[in-house]
N, C-alpha and C. Protein backbone atom coordinates (compact mmCIF):
# COMPACT_ATOMS: atom_id res chain seq x y z
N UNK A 1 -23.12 2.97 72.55
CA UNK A 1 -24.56 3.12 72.44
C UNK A 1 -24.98 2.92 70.99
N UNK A 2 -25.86 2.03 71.03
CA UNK A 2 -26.42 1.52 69.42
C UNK A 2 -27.38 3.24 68.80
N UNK A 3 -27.43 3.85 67.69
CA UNK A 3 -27.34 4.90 67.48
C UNK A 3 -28.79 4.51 66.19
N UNK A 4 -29.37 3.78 66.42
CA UNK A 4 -31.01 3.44 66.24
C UNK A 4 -31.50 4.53 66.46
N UNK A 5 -32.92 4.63 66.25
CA UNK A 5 -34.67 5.05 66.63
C UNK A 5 -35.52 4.32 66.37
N UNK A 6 -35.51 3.29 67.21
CA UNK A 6 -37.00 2.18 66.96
C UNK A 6 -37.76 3.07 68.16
N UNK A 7 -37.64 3.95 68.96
CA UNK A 7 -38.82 4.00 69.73
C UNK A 7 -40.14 4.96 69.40
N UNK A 8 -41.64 4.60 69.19
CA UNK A 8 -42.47 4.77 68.12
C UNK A 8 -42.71 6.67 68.83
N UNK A 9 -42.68 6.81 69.52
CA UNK A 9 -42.58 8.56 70.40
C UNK A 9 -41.66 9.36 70.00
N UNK A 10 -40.68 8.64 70.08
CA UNK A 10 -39.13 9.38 69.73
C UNK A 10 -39.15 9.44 68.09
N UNK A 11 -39.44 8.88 67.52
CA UNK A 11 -39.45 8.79 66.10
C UNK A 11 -40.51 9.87 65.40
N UNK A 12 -41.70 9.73 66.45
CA UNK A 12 -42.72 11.09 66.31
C UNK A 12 -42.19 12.34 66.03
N UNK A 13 -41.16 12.08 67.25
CA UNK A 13 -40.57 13.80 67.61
C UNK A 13 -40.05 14.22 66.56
N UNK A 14 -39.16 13.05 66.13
CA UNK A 14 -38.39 13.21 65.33
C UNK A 14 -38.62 13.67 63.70
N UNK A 15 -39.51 12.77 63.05
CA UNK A 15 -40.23 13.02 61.95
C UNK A 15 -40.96 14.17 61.99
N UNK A 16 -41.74 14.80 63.33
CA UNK A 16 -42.13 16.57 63.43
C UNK A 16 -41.09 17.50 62.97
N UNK A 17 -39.80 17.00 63.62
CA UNK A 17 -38.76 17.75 63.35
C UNK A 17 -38.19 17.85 62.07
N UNK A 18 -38.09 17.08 61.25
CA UNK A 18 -37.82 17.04 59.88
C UNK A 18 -38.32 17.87 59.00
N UNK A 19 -39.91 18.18 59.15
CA UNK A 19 -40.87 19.40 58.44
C UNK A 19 -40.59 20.42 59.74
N UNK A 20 -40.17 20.61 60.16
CA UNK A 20 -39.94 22.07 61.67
C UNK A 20 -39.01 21.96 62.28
N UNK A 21 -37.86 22.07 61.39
CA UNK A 21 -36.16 22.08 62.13
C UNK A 21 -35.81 23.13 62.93
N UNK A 22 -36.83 24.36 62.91
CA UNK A 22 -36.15 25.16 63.67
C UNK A 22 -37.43 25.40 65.00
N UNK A 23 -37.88 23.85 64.86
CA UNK A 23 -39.24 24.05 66.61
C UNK A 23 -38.51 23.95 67.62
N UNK A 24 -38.88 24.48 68.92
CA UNK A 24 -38.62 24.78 69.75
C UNK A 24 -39.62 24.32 70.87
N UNK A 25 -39.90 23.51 71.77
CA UNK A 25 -40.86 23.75 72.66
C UNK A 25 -40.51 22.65 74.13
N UNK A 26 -41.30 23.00 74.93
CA UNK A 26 -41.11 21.98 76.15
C UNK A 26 -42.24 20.90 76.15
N UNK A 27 -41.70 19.70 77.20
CA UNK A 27 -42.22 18.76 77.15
C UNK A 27 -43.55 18.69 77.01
N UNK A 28 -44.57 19.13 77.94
CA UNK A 28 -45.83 19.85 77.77
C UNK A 28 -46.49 20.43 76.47
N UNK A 29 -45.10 20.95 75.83
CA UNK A 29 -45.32 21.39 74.42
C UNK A 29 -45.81 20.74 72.87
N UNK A 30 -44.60 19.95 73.70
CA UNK A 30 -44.31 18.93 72.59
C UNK A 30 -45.46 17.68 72.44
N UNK A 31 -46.01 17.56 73.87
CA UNK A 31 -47.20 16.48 74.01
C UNK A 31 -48.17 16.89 73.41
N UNK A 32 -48.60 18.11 73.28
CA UNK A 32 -49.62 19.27 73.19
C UNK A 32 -49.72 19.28 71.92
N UNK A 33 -48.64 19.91 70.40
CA UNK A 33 -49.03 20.34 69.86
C UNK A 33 -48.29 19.45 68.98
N UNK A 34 -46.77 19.01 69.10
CA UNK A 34 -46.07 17.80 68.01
C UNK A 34 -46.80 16.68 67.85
N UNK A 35 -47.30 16.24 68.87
CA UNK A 35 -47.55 14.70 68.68
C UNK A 35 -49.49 14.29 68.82
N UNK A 36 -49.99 14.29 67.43
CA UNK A 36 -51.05 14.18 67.12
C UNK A 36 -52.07 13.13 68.23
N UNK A 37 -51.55 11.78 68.49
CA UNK A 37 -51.94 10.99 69.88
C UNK A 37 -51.44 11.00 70.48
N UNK A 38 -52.35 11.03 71.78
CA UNK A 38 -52.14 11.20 73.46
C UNK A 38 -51.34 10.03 73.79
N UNK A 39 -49.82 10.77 74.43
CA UNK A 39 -48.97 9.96 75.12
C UNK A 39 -49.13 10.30 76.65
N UNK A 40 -48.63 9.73 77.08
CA UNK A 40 -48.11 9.56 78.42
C UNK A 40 -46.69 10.43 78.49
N UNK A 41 -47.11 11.06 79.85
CA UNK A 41 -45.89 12.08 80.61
C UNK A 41 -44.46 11.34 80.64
N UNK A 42 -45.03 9.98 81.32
CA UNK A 42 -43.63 8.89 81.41
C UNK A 42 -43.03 8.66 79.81
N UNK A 43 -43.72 8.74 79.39
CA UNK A 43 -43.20 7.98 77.99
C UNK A 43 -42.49 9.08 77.21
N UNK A 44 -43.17 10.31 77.33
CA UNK A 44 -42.32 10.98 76.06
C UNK A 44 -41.08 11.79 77.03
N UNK A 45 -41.62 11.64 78.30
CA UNK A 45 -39.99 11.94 78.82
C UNK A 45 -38.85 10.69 78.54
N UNK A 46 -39.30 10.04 78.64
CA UNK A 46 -38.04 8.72 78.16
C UNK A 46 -37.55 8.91 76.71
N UNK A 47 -38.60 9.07 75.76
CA UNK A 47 -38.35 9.10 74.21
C UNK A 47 -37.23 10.65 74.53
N UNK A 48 -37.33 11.60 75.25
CA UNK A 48 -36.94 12.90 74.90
C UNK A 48 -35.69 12.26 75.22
N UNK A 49 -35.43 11.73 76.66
CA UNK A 49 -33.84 11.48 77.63
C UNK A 49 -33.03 10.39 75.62
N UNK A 50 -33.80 9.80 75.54
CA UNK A 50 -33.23 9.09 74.54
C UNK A 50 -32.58 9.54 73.31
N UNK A 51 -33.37 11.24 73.00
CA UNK A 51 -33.01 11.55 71.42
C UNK A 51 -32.08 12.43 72.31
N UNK A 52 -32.04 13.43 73.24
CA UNK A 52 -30.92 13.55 73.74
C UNK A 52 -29.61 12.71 73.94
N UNK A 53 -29.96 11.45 74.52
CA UNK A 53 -28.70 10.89 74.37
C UNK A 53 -28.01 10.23 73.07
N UNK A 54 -28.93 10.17 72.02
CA UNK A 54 -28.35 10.59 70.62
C UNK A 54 -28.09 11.53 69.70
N UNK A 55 -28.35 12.45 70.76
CA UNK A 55 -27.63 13.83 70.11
C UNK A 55 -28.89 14.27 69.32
N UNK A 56 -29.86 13.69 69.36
CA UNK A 56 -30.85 14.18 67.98
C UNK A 56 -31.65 15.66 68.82
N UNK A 57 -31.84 15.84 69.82
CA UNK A 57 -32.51 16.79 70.38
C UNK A 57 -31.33 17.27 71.72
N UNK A 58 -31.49 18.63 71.74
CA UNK A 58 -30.30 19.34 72.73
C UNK A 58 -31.28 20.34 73.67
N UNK A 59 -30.89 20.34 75.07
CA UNK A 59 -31.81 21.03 75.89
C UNK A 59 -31.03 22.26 75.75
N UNK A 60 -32.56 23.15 75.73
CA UNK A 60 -31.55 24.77 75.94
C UNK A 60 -31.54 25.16 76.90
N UNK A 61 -30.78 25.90 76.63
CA UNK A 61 -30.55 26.88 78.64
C UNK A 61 -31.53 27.74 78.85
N UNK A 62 -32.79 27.94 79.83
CA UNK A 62 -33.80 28.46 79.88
C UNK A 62 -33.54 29.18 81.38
N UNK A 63 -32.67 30.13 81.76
CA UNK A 63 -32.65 30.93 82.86
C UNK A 63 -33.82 31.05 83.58
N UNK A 64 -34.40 30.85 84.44
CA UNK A 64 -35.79 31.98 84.82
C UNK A 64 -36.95 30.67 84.38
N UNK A 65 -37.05 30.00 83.58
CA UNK A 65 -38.05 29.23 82.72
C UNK A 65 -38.05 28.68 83.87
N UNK A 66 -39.59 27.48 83.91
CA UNK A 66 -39.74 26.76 84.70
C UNK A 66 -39.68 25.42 84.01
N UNK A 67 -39.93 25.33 82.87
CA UNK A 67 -39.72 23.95 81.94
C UNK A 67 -38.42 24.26 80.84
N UNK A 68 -38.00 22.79 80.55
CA UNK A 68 -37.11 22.45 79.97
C UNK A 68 -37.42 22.42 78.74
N UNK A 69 -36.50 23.35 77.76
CA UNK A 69 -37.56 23.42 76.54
C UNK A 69 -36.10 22.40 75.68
N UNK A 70 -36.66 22.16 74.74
CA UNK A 70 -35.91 20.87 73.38
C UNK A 70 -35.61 21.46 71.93
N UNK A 71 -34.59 21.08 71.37
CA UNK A 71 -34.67 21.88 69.80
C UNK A 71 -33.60 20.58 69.31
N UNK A 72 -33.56 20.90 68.16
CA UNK A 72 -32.87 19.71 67.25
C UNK A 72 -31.83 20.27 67.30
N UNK A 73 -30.55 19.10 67.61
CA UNK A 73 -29.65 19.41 67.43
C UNK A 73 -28.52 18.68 66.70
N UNK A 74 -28.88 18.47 65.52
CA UNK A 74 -27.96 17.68 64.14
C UNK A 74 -28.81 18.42 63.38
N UNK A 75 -28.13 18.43 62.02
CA UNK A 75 -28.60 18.17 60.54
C UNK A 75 -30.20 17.54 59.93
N UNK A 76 -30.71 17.94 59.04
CA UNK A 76 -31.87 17.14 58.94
C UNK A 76 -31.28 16.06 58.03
N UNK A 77 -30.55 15.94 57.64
CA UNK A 77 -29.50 15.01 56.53
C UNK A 77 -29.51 13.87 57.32
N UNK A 78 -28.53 13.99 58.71
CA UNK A 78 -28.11 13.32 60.23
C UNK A 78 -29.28 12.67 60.43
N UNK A 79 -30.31 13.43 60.55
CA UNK A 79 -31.99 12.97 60.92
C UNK A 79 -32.26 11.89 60.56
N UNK A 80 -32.41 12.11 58.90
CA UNK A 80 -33.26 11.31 58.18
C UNK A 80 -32.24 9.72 58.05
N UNK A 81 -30.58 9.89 58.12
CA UNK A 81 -29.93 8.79 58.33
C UNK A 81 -30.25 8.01 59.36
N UNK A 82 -30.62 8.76 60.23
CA UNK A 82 -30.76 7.78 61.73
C UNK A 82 -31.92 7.53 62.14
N UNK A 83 -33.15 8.08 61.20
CA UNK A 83 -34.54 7.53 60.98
C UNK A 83 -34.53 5.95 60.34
N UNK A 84 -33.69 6.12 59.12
CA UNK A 84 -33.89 5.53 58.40
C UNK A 84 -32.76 4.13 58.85
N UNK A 85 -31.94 3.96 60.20
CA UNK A 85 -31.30 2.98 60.46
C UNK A 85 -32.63 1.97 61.50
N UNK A 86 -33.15 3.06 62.12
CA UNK A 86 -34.29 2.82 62.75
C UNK A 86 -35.47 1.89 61.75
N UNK A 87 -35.32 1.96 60.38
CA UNK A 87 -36.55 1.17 59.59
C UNK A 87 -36.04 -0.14 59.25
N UNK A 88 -34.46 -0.71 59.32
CA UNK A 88 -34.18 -1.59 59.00
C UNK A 88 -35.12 -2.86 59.78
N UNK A 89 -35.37 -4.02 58.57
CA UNK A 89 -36.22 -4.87 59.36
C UNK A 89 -35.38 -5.85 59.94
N UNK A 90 -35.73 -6.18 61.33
CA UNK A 90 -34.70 -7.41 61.89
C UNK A 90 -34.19 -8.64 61.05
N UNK A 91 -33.07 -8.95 61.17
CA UNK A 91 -32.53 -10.44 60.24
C UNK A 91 -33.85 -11.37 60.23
N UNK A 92 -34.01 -12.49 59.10
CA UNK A 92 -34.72 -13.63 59.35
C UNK A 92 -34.39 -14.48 60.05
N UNK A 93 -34.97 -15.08 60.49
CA UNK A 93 -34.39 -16.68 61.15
C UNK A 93 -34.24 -17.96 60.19
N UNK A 94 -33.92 -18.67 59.98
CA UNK A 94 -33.43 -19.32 58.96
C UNK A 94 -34.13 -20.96 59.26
């Protein structure tokens, strides 16, 4: 798995997380109060399945909860490396 963040939601989350490493919230949450413009339900569930599957966000175990809540789970060091592989600009064409 290519270990990027070009996706412009996921990168949201992500950059929230950098100033608020220790936030905590569910999807609903996160639409609500992290991310300044209105996304779509579909979309920032995909951006979430994604920083999960790069390890950048870890679901917690919420017994009893009815939503799935999210917290960072690397380094903000880790973060800002894998933000910043995400800014590289594509090769030229020649």
């Amino acid at each position: 798995m290519e270990r990027t963040l070009t996706d412009p939601i996921a990168r949201k989350v992500a950059e929230y997380l950098l100033d608020r490493p220790q936030a905590c919230d569910s999807a609903a949450g996160i639409r609500t109060f992290w991310l300044l413009d209105p996304v779509r339900e579909d979309e920032l569930l995909a951006a979430l399945d994604r920083l999960c599957e790069l390890e950048v966000l870890r679901v917690l175990p919420s017994p009893g909860a009815e939503a799935t809540r999210y917290r960072l789970a690397m380094s903000t060091t880790e973060l800002v490396a894998l933000l910043d592989a995400g800014n590289v600009p594509p090769p030229r064409a020649h």
